[in-house]
PDB file of N, CA and C in Angstrom:
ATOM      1  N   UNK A   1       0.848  -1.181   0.000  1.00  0.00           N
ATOM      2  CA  UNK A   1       0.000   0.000   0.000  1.00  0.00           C
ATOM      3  C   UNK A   1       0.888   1.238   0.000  1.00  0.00           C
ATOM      4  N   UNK A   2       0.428   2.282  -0.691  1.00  0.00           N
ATOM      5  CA  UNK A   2       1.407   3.176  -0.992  1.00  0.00           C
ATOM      6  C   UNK A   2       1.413   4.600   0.290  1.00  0.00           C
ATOM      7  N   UNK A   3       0.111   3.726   0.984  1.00  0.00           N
ATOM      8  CA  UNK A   3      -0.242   4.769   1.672  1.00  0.00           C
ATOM      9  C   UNK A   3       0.929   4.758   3.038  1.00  0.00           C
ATOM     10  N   UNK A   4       1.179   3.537   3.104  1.00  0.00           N
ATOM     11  CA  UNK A   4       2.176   3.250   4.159  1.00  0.00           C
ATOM     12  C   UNK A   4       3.559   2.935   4.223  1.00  0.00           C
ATOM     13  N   UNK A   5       4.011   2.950   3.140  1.00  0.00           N
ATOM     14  CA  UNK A   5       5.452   3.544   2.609  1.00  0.00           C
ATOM     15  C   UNK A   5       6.116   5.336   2.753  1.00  0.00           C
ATOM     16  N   UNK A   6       6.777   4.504   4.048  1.00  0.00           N
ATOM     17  CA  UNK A   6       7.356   5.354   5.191  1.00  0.00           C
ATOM     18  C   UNK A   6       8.628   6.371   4.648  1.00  0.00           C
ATOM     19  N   UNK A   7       9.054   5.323   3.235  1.00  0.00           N
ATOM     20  CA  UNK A   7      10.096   6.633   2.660  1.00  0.00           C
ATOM     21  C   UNK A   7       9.536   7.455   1.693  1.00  0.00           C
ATOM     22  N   UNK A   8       8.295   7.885   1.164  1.00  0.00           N
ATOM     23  CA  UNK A   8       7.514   8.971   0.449  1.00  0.00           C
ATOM     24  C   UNK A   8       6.484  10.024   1.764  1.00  0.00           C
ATOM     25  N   UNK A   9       6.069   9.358   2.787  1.00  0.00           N
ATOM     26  CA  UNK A   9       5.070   9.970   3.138  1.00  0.00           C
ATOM     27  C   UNK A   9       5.762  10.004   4.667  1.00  0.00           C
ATOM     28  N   UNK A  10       6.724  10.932   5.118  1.00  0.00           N
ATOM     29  CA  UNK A  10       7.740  10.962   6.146  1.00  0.00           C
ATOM     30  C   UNK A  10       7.328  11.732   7.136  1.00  0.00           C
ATOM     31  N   UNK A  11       6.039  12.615   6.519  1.00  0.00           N
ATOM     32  CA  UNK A  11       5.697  13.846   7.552  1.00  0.00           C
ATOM     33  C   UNK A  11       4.525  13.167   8.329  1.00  0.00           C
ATOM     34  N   UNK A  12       4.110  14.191   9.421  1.00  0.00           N
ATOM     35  CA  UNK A  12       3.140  13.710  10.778  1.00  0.00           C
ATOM     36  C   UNK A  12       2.509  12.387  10.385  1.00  0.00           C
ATOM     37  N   UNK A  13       1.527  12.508   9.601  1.00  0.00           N
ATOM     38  CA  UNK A  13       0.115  12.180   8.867  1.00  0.00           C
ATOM     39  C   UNK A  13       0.667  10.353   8.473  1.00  0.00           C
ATOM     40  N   UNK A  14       1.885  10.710   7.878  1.00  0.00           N
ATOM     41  CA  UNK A  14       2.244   9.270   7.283  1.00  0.00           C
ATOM     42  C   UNK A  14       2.848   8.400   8.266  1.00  0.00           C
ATOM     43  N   UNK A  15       3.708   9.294   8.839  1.00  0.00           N
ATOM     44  CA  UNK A  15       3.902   8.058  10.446  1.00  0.00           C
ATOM     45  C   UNK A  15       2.694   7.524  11.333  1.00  0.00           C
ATOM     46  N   UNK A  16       1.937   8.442  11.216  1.00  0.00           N
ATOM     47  CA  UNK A  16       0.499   8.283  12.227  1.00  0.00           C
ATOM     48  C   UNK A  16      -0.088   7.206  12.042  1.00  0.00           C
ATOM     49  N   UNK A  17      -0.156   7.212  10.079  1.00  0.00           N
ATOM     50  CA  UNK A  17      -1.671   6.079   9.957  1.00  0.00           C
ATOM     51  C   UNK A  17       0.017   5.201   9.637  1.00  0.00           C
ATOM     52  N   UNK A  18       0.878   4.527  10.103  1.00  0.00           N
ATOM     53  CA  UNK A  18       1.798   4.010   9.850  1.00  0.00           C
ATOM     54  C   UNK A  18       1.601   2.894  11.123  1.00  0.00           C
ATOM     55  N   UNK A  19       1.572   4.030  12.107  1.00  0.00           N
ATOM     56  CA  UNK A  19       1.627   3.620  13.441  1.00  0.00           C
ATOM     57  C   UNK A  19       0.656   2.749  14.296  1.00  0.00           C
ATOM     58  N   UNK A  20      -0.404   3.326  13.147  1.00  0.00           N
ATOM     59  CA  UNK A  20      -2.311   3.367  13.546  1.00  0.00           C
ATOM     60  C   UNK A  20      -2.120   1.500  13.021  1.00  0.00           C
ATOM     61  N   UNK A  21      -1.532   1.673  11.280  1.00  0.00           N
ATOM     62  CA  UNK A  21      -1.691   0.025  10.838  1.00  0.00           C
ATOM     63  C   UNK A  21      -0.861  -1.235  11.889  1.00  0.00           C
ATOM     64  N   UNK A  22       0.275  -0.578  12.107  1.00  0.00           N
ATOM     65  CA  UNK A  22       1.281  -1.238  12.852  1.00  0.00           C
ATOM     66  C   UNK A  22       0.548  -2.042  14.068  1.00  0.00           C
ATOM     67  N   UNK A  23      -0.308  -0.985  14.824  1.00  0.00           N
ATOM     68  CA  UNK A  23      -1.104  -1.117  16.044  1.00  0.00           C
ATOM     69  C   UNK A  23      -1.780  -2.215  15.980  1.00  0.00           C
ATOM     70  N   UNK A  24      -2.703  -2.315  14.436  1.00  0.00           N
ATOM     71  CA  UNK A  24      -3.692  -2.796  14.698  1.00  0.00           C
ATOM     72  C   UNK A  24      -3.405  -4.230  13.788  1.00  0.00           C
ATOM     73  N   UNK A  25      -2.449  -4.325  13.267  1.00  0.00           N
ATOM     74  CA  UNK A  25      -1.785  -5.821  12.734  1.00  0.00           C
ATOM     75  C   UNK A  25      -1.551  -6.424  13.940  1.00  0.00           C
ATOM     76  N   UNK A  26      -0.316  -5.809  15.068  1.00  0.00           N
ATOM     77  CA  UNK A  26       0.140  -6.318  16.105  1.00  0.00           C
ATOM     78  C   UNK A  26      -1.188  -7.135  16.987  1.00  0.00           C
ATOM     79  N   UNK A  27      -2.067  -6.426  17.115  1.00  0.00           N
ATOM     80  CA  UNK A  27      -3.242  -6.737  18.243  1.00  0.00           C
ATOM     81  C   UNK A  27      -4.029  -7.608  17.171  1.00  0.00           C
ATOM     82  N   UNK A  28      -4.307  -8.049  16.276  1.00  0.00           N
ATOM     83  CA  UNK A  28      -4.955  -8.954  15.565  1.00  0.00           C
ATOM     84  C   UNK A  28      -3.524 -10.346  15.268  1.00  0.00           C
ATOM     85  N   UNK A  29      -2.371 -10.081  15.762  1.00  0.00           N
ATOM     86  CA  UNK A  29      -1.572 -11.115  15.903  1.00  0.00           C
ATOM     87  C   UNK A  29      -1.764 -11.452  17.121  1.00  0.00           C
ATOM     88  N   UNK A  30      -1.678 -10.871  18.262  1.00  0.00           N
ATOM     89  CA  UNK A  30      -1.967 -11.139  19.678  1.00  0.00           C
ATOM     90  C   UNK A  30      -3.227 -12.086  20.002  1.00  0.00           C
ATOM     91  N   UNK A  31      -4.336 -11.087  19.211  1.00  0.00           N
ATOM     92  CA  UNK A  31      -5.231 -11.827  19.219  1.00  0.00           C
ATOM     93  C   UNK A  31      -5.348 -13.621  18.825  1.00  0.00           C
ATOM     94  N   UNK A  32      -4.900 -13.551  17.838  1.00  0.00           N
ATOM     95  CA  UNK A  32      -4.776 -14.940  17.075  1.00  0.00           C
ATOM     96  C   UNK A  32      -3.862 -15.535  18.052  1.00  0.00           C
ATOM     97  N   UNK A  33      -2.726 -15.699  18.649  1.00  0.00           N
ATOM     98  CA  UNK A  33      -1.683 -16.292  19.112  1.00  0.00           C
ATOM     99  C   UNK A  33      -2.677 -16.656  20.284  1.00  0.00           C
ATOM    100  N   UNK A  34      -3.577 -15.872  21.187  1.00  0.00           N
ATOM    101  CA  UNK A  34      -4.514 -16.394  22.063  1.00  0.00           C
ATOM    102  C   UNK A  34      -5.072 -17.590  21.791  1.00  0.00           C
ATOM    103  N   UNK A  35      -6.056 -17.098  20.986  1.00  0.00           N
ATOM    104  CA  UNK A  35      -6.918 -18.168  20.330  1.00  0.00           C
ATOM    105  C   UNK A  35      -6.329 -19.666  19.752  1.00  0.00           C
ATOM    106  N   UNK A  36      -4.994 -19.548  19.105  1.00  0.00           N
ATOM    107  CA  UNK A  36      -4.443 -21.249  19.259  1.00  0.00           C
ATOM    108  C   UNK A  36      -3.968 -21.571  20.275  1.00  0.00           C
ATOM    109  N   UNK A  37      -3.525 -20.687  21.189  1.00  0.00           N
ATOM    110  CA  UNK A  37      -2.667 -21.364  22.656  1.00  0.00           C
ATOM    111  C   UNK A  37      -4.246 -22.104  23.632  1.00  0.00           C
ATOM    112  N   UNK A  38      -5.498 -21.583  23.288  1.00  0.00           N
ATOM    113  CA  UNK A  38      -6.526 -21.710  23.654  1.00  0.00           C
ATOM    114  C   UNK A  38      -6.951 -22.904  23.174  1.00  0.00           C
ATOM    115  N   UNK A  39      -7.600 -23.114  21.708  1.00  0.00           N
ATOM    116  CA  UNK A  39      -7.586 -24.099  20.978  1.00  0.00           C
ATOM    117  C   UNK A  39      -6.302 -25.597  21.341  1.00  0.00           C
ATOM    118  N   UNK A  40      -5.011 -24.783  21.483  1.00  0.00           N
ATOM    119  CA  UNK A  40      -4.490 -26.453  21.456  1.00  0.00           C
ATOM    120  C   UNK A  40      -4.569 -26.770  23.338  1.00  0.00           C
ATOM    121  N   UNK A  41      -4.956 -25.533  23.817  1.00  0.00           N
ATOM    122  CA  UNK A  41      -5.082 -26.054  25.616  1.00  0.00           C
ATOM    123  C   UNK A  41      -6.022 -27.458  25.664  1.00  0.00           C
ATOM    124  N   UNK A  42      -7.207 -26.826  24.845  1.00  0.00           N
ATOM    125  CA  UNK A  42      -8.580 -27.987  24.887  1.00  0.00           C
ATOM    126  C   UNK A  42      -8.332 -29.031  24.152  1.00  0.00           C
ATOM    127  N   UNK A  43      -7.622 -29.092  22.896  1.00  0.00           N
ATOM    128  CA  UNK A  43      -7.035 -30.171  22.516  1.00  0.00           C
ATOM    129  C   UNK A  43      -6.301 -31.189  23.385  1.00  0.00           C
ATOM    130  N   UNK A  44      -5.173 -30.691  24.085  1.00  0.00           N
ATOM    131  CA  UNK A  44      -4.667 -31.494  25.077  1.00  0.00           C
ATOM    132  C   UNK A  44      -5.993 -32.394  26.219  1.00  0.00           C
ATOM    133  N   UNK A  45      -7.008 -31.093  26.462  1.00  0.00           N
ATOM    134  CA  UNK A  45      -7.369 -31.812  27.566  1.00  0.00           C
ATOM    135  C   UNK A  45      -8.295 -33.125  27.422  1.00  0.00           C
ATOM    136  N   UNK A  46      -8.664 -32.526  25.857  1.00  0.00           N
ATOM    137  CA  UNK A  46      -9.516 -34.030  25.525  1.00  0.00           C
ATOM    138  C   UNK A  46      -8.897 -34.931  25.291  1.00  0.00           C
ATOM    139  N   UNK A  47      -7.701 -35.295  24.874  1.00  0.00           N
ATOM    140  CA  UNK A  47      -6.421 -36.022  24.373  1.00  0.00           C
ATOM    141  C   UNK A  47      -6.772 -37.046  25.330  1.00  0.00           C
ATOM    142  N   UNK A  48      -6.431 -36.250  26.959  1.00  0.00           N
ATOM    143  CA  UNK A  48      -5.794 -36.711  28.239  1.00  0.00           C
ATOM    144  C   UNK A  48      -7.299 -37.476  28.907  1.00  0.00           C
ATOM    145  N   UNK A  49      -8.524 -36.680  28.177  1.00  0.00           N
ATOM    146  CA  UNK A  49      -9.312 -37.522  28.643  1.00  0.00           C
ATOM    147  C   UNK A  49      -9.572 -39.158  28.121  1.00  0.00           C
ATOM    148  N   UNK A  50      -9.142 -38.789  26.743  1.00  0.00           N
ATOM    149  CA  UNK A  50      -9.096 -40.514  25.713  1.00  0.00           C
ATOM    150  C   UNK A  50      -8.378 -41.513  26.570  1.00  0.00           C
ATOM    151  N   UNK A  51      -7.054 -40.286  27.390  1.00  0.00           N
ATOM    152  CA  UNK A  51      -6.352 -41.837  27.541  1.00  0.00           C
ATOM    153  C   UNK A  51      -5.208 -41.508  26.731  1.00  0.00           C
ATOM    154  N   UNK A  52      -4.871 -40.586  26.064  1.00  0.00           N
ATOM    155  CA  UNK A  52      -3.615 -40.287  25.316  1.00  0.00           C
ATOM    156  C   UNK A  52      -2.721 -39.674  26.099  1.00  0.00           C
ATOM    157  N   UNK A  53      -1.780 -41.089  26.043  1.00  0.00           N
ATOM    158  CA  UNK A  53       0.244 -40.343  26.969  1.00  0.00           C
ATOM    159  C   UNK A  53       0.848 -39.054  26.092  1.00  0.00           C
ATOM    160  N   UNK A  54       1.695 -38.180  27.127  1.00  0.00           N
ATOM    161  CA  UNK A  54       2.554 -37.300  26.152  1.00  0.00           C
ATOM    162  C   UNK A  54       3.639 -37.904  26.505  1.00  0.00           C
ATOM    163  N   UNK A  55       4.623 -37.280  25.634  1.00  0.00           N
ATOM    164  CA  UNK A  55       5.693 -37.259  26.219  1.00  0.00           C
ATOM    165  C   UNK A  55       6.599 -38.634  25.532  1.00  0.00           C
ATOM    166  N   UNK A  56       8.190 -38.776  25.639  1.00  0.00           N
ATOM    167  CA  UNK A  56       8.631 -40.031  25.211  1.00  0.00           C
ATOM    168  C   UNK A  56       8.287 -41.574  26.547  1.00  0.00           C
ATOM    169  N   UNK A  57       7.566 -42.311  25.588  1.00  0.00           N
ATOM    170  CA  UNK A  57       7.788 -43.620  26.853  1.00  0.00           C
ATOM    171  C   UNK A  57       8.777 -43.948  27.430  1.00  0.00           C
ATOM    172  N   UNK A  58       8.640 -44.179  29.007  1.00  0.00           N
ATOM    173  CA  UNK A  58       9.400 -45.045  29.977  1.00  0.00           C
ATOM    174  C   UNK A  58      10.302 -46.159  28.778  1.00  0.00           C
ATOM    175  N   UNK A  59      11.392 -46.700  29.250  1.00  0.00           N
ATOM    176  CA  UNK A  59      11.926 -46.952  28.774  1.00  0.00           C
ATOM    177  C   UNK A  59      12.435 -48.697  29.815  1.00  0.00           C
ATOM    178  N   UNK A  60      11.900 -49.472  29.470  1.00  0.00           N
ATOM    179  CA  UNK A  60      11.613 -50.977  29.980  1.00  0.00           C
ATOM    180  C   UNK A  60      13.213 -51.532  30.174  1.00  0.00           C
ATOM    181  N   UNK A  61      12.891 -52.223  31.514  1.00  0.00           N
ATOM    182  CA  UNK A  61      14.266 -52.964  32.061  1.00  0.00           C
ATOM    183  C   UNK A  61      14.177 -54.184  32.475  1.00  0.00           C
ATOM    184  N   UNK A  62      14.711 -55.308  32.458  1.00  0.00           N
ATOM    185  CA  UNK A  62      14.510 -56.942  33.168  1.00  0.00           C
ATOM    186  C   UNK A  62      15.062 -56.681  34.109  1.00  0.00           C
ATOM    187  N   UNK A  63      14.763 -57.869  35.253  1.00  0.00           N
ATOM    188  CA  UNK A  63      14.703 -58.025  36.509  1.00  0.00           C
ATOM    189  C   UNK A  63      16.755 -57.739  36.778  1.00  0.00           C
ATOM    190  N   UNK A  64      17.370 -57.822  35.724  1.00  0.00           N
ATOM    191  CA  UNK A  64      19.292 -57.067  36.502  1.00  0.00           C
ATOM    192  C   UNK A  64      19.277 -55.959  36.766  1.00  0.00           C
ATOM    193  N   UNK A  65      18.244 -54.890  35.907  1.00  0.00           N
ATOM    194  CA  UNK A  65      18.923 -53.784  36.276  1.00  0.00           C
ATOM    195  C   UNK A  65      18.285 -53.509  37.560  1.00  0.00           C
ATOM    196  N   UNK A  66      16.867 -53.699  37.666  1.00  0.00           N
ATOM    197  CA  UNK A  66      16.476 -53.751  39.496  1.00  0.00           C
ATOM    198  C   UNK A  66      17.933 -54.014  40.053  1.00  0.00           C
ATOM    199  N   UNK A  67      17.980 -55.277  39.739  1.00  0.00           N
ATOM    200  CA  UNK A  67      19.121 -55.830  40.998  1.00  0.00           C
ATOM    201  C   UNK A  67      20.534 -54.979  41.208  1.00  0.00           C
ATOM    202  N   UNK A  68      20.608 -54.706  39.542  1.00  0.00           N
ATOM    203  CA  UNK A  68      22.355 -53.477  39.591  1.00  0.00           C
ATOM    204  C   UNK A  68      21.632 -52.208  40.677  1.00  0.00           C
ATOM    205  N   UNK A  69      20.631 -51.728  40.396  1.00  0.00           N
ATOM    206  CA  UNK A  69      20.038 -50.276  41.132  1.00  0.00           C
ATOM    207  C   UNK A  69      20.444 -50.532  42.640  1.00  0.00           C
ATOM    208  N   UNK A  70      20.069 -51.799  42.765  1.00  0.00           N
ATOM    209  CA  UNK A  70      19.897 -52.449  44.642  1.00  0.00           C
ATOM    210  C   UNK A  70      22.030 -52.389  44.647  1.00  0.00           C
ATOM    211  N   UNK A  71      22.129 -52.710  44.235  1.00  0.00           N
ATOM    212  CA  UNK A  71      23.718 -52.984  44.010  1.00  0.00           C
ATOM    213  C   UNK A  71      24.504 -51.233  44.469  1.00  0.00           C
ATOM    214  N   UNK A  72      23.893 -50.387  43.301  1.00  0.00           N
ATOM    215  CA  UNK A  72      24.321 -49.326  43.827  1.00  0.00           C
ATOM    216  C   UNK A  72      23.957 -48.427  44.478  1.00  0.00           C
ATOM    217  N   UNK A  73      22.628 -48.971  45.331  1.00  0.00           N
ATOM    218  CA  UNK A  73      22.235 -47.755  46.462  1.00  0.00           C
ATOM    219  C   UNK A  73      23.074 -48.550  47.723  1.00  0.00           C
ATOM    220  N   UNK A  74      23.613 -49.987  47.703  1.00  0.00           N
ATOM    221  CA  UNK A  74      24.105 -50.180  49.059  1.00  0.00           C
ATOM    222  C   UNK A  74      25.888 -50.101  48.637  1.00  0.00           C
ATOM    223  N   UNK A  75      26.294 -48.969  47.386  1.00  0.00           N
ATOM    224  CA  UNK A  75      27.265 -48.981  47.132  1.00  0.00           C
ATOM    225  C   UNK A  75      28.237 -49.665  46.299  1.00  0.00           C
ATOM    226  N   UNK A  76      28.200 -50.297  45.899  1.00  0.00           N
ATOM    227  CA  UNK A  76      28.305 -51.740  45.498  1.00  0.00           C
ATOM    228  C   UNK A  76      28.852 -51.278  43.994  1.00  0.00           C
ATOM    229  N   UNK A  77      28.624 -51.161  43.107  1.00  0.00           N
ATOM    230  CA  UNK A  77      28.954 -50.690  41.887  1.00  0.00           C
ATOM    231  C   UNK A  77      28.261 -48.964  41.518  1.00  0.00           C
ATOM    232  N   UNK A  78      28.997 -48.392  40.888  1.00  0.00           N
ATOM    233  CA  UNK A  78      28.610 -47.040  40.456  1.00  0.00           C
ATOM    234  C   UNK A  78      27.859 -46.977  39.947  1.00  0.00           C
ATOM    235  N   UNK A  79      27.319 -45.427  39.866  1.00  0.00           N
ATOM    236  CA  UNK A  79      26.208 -45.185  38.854  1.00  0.00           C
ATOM    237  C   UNK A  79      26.584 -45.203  37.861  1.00  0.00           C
ATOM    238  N   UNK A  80      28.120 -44.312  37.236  1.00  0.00           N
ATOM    239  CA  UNK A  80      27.958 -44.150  35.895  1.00  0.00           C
ATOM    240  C   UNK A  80      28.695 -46.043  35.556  1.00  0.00           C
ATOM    241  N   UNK A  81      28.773 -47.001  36.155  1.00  0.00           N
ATOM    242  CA  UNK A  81      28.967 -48.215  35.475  1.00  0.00           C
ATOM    243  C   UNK A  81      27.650 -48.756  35.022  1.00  0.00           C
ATOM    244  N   UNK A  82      26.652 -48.474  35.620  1.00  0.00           N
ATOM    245  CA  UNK A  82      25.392 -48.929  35.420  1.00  0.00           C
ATOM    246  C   UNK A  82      24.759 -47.801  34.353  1.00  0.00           C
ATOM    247  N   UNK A  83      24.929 -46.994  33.984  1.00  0.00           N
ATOM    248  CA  UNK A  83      24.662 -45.811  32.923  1.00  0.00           C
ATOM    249  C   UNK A  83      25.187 -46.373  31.377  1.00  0.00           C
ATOM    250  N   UNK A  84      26.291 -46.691  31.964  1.00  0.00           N
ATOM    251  CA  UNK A  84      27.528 -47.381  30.151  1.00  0.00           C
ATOM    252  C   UNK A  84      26.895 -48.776  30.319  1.00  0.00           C
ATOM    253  N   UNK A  85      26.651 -49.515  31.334  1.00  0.00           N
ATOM    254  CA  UNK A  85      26.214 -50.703  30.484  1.00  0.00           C
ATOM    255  C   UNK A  85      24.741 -50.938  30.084  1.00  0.00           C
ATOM    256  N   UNK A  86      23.839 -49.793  30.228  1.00  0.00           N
ATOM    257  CA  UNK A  86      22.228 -50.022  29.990  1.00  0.00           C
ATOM    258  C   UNK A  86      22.207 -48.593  28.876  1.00  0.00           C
ATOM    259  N   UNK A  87      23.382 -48.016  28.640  1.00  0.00           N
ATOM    260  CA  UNK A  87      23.213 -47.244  27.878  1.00  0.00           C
ATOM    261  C   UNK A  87      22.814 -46.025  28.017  1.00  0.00           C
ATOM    262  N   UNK A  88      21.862 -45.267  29.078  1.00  0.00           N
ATOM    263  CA  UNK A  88      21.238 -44.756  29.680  1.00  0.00           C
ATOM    264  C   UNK A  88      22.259 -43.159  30.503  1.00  0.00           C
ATOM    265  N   UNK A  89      21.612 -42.303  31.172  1.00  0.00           N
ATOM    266  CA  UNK A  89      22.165 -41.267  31.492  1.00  0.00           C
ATOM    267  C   UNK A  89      22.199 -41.144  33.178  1.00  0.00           C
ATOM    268  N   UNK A  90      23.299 -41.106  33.795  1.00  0.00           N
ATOM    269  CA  UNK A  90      23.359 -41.208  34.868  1.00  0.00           C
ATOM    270  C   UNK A  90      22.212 -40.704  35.833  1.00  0.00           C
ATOM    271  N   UNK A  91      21.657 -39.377  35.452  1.00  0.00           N
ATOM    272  CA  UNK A  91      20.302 -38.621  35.604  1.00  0.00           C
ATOM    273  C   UNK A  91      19.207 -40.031  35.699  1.00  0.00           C
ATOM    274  N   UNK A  92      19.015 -40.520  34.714  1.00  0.00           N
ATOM    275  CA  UNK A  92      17.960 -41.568  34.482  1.00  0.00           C
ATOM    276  C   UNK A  92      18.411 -42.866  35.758  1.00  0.00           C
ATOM    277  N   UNK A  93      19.604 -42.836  36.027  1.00  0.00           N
ATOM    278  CA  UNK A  93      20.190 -44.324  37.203  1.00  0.00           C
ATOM    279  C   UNK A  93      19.439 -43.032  38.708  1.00  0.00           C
ATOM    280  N   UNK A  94      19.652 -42.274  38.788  1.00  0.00           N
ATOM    281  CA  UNK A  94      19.264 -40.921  40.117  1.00  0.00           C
ATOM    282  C   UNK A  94      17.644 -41.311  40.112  1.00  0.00           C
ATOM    283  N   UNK A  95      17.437 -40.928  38.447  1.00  0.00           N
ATOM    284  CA  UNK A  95      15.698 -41.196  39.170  1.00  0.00           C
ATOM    285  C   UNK A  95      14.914 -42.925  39.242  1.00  0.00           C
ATOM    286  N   UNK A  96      15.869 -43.557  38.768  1.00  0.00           N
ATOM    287  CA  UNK A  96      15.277 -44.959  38.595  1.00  0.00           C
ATOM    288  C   UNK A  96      15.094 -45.261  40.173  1.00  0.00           C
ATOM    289  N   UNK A  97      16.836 -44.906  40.865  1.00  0.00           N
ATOM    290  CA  UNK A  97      16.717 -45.424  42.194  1.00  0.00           C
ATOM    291  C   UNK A  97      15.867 -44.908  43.333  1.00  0.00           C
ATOM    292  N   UNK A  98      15.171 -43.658  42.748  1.00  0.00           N
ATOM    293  CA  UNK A  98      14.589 -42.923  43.508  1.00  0.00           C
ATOM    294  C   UNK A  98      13.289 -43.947  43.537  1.00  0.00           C
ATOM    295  N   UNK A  99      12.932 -43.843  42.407  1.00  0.00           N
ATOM    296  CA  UNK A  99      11.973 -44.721  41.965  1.00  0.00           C
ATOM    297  C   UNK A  99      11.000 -45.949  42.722  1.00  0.00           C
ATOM    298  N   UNK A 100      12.652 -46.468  42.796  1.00  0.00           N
ATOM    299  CA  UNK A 100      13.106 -47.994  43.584  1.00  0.00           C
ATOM    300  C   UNK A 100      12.289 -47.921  45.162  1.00  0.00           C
ATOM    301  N   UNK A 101      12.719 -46.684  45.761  1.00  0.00           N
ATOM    302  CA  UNK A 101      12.195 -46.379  47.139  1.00  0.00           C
ATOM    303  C   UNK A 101      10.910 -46.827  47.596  1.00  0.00           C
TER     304      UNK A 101
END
């Protein structure tokens, strides 16, 4: 629009309705950014009512690594040995054993 091309129309009038469009794009973006953060809120909540998990799944262990966890809360072998051999992040051996409790 030629009306809002800021390097021909430099005086009061053209910054104004410049300012006026600027205004009112911004607040019809605001607006909208509401309305999907809204939209995907209720999305989630029906999700959660189906029965739909977020997030990445738990990640399944056989009855050793129980026993390595028991191993290293009474000291016994380290965490990060039990991290390198299940592959896993020492963080993940912290909350497993917490877990364990």
């Amino acid at each position: 629009m030629p009306l809002l091309d800021t390097r021909v129309y430099k005086d009061l009038m053209g910054s104004f309705i410049s300012d006026i469009v600027l205004n009112i794009l911004s607040f019809v973006a605001e607006n909208e950014r509401k309305n999907i953060k809204q939209r995907q809120k209720e999305g989630i909540k029906i999700a959660k009512e189906k029965g739909v998990k977020f997030g990445r799944p738990k990640k399944e262990f056989d009855e050793s690594f129980k026993i390595d966890l028991v191993k290293c809360k009474n000291k016994k072998i380290s965490k990060e040995k039990i991290a390198k051999k299940y592959n896993i992040s020492v963080k993940t051996v912290y909350r497993r054993i917490k877990e364990l409790d």
